[in-house]
C-alpha atoms as a PDB file:
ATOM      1  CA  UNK A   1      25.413  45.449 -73.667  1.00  0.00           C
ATOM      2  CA  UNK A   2      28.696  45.090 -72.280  1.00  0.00           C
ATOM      3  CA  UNK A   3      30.889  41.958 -71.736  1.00  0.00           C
ATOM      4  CA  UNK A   4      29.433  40.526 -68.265  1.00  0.00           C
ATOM      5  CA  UNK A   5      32.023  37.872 -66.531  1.00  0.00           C
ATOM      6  CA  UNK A   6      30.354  35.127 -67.468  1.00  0.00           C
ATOM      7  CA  UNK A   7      30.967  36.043 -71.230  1.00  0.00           C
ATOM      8  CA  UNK A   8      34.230  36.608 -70.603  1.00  0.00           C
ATOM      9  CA  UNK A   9      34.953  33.397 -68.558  1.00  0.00           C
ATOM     10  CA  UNK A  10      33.861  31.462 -71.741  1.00  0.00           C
ATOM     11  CA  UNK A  11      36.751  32.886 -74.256  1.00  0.00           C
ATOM     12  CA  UNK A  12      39.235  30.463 -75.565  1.00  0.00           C
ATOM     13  CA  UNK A  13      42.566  30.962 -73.535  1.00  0.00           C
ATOM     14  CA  UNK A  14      45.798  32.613 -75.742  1.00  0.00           C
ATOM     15  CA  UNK A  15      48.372  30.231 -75.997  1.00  0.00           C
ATOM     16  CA  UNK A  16      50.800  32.154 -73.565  1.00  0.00           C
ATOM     17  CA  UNK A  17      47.935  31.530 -70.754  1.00  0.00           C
ATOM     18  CA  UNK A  18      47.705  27.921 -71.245  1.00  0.00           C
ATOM     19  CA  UNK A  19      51.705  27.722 -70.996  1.00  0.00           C
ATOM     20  CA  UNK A  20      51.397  29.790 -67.671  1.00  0.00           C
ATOM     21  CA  UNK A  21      48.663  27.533 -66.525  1.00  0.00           C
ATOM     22  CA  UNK A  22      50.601  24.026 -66.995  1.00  0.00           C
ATOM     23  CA  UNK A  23      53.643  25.870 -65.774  1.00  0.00           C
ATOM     24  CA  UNK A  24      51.396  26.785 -62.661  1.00  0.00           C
ATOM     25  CA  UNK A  25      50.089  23.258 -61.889  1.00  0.00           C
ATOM     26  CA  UNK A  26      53.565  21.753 -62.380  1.00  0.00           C
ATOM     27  CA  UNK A  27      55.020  23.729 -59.898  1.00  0.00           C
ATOM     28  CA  UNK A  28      52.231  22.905 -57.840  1.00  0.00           C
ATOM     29  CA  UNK A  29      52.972  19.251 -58.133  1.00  0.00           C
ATOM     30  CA  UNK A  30      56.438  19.715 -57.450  1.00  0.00           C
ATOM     31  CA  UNK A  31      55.864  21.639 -54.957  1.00  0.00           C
ATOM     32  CA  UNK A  32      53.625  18.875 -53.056  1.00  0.00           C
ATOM     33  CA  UNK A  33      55.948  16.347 -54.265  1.00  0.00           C
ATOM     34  CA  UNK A  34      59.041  17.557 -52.002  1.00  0.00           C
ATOM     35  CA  UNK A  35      57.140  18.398 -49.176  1.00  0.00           C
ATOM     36  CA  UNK A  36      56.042  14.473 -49.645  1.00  0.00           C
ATOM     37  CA  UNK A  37      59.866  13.068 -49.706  1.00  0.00           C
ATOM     38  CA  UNK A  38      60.766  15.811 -46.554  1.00  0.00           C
ATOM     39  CA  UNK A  39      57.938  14.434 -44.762  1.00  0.00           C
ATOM     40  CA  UNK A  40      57.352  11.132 -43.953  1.00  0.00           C
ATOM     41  CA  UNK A  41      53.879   9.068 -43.200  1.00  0.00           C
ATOM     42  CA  UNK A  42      53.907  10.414 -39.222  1.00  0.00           C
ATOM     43  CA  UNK A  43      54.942  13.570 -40.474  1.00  0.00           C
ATOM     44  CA  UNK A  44      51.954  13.454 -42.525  1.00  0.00           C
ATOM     45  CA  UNK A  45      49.573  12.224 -40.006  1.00  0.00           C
ATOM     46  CA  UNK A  46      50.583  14.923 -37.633  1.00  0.00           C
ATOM     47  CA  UNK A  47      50.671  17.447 -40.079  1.00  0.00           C
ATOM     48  CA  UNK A  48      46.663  16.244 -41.106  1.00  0.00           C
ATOM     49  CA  UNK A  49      45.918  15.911 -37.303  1.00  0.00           C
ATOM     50  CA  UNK A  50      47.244  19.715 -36.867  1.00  0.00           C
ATOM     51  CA  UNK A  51      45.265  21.112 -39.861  1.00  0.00           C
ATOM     52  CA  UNK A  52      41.666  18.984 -39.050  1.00  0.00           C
ATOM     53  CA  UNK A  53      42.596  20.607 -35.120  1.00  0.00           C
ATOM     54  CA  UNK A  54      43.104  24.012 -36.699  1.00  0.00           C
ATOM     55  CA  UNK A  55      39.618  23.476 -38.396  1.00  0.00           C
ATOM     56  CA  UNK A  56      37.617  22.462 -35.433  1.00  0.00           C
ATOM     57  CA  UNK A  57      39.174  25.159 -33.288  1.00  0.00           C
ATOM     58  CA  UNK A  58      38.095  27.492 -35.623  1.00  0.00           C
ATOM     59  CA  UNK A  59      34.480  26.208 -36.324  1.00  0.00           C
ATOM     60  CA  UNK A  60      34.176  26.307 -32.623  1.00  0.00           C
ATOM     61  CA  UNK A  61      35.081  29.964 -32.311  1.00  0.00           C
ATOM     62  CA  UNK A  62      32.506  30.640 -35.046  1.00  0.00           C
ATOM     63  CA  UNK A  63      29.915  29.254 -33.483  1.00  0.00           C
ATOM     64  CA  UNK A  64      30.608  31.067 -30.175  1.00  0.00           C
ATOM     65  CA  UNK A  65      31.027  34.518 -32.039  1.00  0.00           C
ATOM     66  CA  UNK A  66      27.815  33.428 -34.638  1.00  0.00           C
ATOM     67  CA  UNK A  67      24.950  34.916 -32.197  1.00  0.00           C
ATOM     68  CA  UNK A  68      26.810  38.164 -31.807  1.00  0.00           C
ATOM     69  CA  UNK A  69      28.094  38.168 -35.447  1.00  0.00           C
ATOM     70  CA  UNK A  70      24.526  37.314 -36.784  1.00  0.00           C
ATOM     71  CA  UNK A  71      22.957  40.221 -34.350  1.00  0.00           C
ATOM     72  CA  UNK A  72      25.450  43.003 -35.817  1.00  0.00           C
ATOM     73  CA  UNK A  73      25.302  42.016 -39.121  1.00  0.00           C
ATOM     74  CA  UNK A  74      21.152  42.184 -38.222  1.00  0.00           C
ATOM     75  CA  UNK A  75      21.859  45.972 -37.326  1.00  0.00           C
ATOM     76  CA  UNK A  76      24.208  47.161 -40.219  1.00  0.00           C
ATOM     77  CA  UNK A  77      21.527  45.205 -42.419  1.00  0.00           C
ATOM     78  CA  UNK A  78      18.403  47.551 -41.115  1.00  0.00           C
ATOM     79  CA  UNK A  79      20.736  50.488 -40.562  1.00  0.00           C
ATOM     80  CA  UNK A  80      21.089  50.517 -44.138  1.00  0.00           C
ATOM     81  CA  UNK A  81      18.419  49.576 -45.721  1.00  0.00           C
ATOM     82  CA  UNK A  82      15.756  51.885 -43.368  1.00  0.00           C
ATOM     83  CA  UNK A  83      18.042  53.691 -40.962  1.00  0.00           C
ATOM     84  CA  UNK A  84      18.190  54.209 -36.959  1.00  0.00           C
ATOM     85  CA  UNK A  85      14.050  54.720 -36.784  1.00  0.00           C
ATOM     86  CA  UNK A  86      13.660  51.287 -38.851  1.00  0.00           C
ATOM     87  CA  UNK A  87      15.966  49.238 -36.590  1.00  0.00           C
ATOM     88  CA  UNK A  88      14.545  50.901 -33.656  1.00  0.00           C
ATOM     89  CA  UNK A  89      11.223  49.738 -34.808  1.00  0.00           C
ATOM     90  CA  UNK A  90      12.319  45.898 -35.508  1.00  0.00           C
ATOM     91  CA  UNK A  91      13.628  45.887 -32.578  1.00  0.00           C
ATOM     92  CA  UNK A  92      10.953  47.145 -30.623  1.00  0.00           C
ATOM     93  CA  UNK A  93       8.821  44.201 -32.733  1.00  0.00           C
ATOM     94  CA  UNK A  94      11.034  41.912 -32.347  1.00  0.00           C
ATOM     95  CA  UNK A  95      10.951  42.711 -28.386  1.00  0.00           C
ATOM     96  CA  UNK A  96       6.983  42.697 -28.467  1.00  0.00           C
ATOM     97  CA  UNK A  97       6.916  39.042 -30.730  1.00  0.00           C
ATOM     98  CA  UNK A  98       9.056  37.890 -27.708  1.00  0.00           C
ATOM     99  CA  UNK A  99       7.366  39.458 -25.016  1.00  0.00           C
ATOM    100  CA  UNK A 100       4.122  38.049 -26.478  1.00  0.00           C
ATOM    101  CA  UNK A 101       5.457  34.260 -26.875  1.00  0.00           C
ATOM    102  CA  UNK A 102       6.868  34.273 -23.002  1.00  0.00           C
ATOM    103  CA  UNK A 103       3.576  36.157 -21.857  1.00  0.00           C
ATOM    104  CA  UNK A 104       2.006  33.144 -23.948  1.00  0.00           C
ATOM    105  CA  UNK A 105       4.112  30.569 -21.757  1.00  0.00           C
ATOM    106  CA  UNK A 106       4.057  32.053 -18.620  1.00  0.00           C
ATOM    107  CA  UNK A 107       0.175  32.175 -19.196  1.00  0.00           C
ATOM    108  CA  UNK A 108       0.180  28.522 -20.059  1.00  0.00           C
ATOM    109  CA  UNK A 109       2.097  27.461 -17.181  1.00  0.00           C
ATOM    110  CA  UNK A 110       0.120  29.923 -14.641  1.00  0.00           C
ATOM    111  CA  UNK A 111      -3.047  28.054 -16.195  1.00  0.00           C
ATOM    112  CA  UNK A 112      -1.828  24.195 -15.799  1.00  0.00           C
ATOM    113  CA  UNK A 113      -0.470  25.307 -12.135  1.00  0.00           C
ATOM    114  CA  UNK A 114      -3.824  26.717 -11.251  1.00  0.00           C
ATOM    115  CA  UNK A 115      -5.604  23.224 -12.256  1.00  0.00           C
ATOM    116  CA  UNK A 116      -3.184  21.665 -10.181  1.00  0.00           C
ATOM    117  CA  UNK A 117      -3.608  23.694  -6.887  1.00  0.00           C
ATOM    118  CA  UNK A 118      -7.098  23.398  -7.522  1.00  0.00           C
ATOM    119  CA  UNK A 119      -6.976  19.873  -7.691  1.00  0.00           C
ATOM    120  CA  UNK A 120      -4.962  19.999  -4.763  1.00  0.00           C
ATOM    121  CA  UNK A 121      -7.648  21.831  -3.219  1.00  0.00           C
ATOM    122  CA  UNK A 122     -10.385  19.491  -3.510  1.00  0.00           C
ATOM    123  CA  UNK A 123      -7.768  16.429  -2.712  1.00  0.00           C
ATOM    124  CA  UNK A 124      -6.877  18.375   0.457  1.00  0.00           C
ATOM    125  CA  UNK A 125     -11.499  18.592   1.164  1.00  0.00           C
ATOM    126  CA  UNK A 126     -11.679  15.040   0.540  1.00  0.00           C
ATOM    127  CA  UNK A 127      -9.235  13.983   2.833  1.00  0.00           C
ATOM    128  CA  UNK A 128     -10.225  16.230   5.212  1.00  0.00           C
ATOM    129  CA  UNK A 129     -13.627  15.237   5.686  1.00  0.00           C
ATOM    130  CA  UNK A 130     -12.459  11.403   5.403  1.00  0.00           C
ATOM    131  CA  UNK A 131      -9.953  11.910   8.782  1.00  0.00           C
ATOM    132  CA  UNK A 132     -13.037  13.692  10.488  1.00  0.00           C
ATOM    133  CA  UNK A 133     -15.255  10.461   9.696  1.00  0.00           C
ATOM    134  CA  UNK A 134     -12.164   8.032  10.541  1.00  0.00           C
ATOM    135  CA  UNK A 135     -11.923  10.643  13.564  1.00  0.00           C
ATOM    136  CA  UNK A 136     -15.564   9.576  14.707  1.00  0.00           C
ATOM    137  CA  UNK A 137     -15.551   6.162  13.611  1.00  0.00           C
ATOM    138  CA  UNK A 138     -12.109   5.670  15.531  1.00  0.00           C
ATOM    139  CA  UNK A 139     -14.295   7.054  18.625  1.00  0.00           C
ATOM    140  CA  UNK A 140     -17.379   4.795  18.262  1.00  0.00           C
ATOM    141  CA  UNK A 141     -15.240   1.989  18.172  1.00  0.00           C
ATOM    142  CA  UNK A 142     -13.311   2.998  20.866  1.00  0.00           C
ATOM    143  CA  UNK A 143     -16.219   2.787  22.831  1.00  0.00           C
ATOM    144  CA  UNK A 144     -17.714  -0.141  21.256  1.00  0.00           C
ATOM    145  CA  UNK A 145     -14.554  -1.669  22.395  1.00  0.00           C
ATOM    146  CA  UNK A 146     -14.597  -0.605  26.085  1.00  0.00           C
ATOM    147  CA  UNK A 147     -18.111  -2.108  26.158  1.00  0.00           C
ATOM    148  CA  UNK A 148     -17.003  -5.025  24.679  1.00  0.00           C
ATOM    149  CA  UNK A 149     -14.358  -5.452  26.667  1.00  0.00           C
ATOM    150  CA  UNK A 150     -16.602  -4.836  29.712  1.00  0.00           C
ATOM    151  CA  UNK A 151     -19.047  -7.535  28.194  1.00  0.00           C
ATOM    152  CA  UNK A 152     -16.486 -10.014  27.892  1.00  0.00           C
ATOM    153  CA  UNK A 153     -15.003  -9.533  31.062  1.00  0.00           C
ATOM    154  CA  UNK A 154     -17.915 -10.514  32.900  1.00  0.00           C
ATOM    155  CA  UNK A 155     -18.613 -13.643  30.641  1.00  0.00           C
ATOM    156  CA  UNK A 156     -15.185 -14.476  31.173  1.00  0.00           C
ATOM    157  CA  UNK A 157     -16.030 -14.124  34.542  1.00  0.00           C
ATOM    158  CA  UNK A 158     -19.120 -16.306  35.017  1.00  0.00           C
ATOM    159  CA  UNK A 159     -17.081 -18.615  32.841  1.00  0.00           C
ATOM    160  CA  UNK A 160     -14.832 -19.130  35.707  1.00  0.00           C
ATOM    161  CA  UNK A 161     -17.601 -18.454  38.044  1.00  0.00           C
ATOM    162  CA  UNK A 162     -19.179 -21.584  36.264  1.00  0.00           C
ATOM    163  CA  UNK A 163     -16.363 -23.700  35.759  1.00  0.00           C
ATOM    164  CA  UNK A 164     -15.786 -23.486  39.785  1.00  0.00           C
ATOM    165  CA  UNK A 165     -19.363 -24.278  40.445  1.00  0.00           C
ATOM    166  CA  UNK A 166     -18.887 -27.234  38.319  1.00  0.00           C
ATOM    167  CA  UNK A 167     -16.184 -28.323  39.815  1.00  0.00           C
ATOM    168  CA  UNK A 168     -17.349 -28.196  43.286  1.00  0.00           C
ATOM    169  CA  UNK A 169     -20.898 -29.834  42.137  1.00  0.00           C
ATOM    170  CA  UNK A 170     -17.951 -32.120  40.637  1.00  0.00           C
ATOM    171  CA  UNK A 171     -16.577 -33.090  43.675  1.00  0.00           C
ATOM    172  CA  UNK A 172     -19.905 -32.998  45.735  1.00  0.00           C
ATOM    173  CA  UNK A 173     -20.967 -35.420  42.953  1.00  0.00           C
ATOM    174  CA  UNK A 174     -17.529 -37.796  43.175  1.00  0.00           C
ATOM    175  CA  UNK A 175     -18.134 -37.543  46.892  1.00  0.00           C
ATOM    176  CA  UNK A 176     -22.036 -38.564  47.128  1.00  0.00           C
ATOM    177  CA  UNK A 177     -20.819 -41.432  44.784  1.00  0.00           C
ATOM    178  CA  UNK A 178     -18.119 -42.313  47.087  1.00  0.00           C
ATOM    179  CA  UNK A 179     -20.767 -42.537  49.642  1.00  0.00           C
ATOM    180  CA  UNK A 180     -23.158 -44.217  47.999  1.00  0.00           C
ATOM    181  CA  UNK A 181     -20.887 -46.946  46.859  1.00  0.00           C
ATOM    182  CA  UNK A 182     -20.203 -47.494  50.790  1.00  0.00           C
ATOM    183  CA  UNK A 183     -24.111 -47.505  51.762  1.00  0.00           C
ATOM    184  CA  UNK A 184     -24.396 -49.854  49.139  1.00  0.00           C
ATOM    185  CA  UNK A 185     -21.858 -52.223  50.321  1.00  0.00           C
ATOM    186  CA  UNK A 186     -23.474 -51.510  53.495  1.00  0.00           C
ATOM    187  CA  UNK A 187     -26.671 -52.477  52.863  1.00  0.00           C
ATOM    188  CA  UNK A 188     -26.232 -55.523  50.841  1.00  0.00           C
ATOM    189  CA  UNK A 189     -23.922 -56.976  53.714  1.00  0.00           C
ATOM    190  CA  UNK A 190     -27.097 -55.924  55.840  1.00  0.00           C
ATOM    191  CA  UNK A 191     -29.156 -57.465  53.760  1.00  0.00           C
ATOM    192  CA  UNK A 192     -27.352 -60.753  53.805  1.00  0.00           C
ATOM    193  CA  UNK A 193     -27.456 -60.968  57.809  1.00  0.00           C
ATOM    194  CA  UNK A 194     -31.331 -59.705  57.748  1.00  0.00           C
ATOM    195  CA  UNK A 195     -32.060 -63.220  55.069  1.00  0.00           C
ATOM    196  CA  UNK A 196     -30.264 -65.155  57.291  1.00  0.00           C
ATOM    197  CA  UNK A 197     -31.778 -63.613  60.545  1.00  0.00           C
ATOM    198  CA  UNK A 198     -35.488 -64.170  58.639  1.00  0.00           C
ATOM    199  CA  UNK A 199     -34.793 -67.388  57.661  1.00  0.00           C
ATOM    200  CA  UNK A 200     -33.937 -68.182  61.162  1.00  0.00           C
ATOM    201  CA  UNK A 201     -36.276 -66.396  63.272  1.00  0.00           C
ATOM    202  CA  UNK A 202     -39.580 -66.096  61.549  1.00  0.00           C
ATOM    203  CA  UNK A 203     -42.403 -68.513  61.691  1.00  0.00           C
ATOM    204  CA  UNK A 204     -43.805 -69.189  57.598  1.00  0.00           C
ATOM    205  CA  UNK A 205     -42.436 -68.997  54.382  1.00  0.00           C
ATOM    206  CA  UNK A 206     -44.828 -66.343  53.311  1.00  0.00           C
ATOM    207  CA  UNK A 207     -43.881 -63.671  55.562  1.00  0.00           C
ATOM    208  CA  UNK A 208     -40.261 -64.689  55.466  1.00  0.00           C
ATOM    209  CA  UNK A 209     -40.665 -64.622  51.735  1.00  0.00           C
ATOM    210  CA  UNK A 210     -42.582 -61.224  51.632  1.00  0.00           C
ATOM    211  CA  UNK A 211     -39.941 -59.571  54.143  1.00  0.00           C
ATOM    212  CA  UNK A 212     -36.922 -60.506  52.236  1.00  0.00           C
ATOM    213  CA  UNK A 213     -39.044 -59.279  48.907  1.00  0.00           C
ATOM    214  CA  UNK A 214     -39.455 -55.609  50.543  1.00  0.00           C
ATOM    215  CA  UNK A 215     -36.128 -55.435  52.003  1.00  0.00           C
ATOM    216  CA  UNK A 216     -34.737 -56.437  48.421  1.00  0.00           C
ATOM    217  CA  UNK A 217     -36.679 -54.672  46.403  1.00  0.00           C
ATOM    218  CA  UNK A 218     -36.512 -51.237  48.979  1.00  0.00           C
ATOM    219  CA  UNK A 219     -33.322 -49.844  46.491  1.00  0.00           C
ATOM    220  CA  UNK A 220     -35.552 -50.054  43.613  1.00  0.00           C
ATOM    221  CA  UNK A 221     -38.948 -48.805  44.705  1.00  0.00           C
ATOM    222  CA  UNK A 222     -37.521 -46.269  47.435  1.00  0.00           C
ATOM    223  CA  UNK A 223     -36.265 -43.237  45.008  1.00  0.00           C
ATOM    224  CA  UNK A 224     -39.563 -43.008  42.908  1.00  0.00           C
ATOM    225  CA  UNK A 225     -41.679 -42.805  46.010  1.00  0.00           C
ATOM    226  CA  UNK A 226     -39.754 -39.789  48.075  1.00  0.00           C
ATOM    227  CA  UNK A 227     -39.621 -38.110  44.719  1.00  0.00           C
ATOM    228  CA  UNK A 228     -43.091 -38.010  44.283  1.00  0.00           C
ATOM    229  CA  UNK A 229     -43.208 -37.323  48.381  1.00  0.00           C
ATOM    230  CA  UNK A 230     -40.933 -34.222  47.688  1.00  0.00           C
ATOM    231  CA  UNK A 231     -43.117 -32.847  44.519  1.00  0.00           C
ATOM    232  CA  UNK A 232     -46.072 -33.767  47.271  1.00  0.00           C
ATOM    233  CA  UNK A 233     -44.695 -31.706  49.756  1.00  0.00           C
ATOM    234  CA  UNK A 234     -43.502 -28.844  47.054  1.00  0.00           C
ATOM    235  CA  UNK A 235     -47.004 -28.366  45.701  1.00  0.00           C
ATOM    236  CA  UNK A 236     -48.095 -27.991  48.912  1.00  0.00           C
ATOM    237  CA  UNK A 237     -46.035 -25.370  49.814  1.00  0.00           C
ATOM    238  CA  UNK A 238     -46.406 -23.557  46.826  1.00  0.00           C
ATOM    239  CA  UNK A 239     -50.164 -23.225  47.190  1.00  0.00           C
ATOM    240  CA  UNK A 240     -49.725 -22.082  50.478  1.00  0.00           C
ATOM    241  CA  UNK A 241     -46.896 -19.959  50.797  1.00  0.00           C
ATOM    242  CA  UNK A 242     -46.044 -16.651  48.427  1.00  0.00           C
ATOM    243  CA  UNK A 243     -44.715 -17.710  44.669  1.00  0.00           C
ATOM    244  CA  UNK A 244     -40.666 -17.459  44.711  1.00  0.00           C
ATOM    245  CA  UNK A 245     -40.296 -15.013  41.483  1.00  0.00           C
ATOM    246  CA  UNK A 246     -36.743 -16.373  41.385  1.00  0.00           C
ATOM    247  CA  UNK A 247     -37.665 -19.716  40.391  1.00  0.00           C
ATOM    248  CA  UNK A 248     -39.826 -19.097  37.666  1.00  0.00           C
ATOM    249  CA  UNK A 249     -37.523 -16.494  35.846  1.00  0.00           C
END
């Protein structure tokens, strides 16, 4: 076997190359030594800031160029190793594997959009057949509402009608009272000079007493007895004449 690197990495070093390798790393420190006394601490910093800009330039060129770099190193790699008809073929796989996986998608996304259209579709129904029943309903009440409206017109109208009747029985009432305030006045004045007169003019104290008793008592006894004249007169009538249907509704 013959000597590999490794083997000969691992050989003690002659005494001339340890003299040339301190010599090497001596100059080295010198070397970083002056460029420390010609440049001062900003000198420094600037000098770091250029070399750490230098760095990130370049990283970001390398990751711009990496996509083409890693595709034509791709291509030399299976140009190589299996020749144009091998690269031809991973590509053409690699093509299909994509094709497959945004077939895949595209499927996946047709699938989910058809759910939603077809939820759509039986949103759009049910919405649909609620505006035709609102449609209707809004009709029958319409037309509840005219009726209503028709119904309460003509309450509000025998409201009135009644309100005006009673306040013209009102006034016929306040009137007859008025009236009847004035007969009374009346008759108890005529009372007075028909005591005197009796007391005056006729003979006994029975009949005076009796006439002043009927003249006195007349208010009391008067309004029972043309009542019961009237319902006397009004039975009469009905058995004799046709029945009024109006009354008895």
């Amino acid at each position: 076997m013959g000597n590999s690197p490794s083997n000969l990495a691992q050989q003690p070093q002659t005494i001339e190359q340890q003299a040339a390798s301190a010599t090497a790393q001596i100059n080295a420190l010198i070397a970083r030594s002056n460029n420390s006394l010609m440049c001062g601490p900003s000198c420094q910093r600037e000098k770091q800031l250029s070399d750490l800009e230098e760095k990130y330039v370049g990283a970001k060129n390398n990751v711009r160029s990496a996509p083409s770099q890693l595709e034509s190193a791709k291509k030399n790699y299976y140009l190589a190793l299996e020749g144009q008809a091998g690269y031809n073929k991973m590509v053409l796989d690699t093509a299909t594997k994509d094709a497959k996986k945004e077939i895949k998608t595209l499927q996946s996304n047709f699938d989910e959009t058809y759910k939603n259209v077809e939820s759509l579709i039986v949103t759009h129904d049910s919405l649909i057949t609620n505006l035709n029943y609102m449609n209707i309903l809004s009709r029958e009440y319409a037309d509840e509402n005219i009726k209503m409206a028709k119904v309460l017109k003509k309450i509000r109208g025998d409201i009135i009608t009644n309100d005006r009747k009673t306040y013209y029985e009102q006034q016929n009432i306040d009137h007859l009272e008025w009236w009847y305030r004035w007969f009374k006045i009346l008759y108890i004045i005529f009372l007075i000079f028909l005591i005197i007169a009796v007391l005056l003019k006729v003979q006994g104290w029975v009949k005076k007493i009796v006439i002043i008793l009927i003249f006195v008592l007349y208010p009391v006894f008067i309004t029972p007895l043309v009542q019961y004249i009237l319902k006397l007169v009004h039975s009469i009538l009905s058995a004799i004449l046709p029945k009024d249907v109006y009354l008895t509704i």
